[in-house]
C-alpha atoms as a PDB file:
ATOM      1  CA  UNK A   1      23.013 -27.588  -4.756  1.00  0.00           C
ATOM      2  CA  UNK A   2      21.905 -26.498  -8.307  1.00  0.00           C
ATOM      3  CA  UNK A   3      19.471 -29.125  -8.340  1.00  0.00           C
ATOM      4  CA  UNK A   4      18.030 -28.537  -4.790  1.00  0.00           C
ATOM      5  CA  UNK A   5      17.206 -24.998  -5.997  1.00  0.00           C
ATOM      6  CA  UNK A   6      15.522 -26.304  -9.423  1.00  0.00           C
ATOM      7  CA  UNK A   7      13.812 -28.541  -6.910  1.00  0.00           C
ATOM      8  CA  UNK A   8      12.798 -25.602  -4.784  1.00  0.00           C
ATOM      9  CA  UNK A   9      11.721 -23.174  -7.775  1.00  0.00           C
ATOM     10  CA  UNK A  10       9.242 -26.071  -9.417  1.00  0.00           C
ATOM     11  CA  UNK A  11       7.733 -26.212  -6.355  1.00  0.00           C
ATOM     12  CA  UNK A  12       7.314 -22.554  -5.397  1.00  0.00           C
ATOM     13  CA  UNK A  13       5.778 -22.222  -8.941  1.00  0.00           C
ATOM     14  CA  UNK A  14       3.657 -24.882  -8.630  1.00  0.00           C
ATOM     15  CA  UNK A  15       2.230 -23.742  -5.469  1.00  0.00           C
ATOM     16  CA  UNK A  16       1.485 -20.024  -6.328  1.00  0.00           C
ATOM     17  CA  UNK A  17      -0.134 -21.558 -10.124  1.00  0.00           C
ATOM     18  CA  UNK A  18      -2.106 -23.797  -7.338  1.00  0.00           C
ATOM     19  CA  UNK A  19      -3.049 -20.754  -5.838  1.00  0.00           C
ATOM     20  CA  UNK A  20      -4.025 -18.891  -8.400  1.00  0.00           C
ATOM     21  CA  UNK A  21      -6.373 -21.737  -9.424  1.00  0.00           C
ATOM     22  CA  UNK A  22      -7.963 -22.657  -6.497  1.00  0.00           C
ATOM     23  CA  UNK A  23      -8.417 -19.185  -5.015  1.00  0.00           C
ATOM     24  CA  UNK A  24      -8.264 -16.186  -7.865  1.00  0.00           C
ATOM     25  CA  UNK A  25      -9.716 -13.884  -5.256  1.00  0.00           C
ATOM     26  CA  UNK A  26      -7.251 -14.069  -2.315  1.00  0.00           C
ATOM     27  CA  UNK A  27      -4.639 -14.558  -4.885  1.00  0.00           C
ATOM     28  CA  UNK A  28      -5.502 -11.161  -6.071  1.00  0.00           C
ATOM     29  CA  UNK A  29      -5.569  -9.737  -2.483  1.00  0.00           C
ATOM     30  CA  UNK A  30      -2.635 -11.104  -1.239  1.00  0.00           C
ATOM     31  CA  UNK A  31      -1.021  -9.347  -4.438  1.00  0.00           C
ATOM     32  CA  UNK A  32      -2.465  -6.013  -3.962  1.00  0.00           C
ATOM     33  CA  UNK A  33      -1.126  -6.079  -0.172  1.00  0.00           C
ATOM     34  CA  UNK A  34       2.174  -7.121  -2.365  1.00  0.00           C
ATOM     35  CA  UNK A  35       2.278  -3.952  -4.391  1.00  0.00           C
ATOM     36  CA  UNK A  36       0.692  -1.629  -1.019  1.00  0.00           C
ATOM     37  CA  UNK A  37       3.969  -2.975   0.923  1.00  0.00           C
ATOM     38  CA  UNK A  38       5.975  -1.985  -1.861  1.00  0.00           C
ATOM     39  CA  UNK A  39       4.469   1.482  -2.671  1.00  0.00           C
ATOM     40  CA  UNK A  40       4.866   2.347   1.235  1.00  0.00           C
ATOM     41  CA  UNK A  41       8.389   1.310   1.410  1.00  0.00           C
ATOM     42  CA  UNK A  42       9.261   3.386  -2.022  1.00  0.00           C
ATOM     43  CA  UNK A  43       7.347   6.329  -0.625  1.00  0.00           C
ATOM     44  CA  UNK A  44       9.154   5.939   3.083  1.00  0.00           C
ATOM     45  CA  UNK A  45      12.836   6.014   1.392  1.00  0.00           C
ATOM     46  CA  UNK A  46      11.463   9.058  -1.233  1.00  0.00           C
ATOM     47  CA  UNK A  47      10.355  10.866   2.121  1.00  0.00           C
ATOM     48  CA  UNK A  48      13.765   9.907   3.788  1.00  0.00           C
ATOM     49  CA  UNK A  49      16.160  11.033   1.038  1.00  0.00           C
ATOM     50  CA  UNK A  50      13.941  14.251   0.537  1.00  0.00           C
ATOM     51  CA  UNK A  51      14.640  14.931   4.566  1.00  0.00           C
ATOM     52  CA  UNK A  52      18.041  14.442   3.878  1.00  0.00           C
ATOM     53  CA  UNK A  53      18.405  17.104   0.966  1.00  0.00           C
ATOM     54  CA  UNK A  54      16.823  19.917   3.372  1.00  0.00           C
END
């Protein structure tokens, strides 16, 4: 099992520094829709808990 997931992080890296190689531009988009989908959900639960204080 350990070495199925060593297995399965070398490739995962190798494919997003393939990626990053081959296509620097969508590679850069696909991580600014990365950090937009985090910012929303951060600002969703910050709107949520504020809803709940009131």
């Amino acid at each position: 099992m350990v070495q199925a997931k060593k297995i399965a992080f070398y490739l995962i890296t190798v494919f997003v520094l393939y990626t990053i190689i081959a296509s620097p531009e969508r590679a850069a988009e696909l991580v600014q829709v990365g950090f937009e989908g985090i910012s929303s959900a951060a600002q969703s639960v910050g709107d949520f808990m504020s809803a709940l204080v009131k």
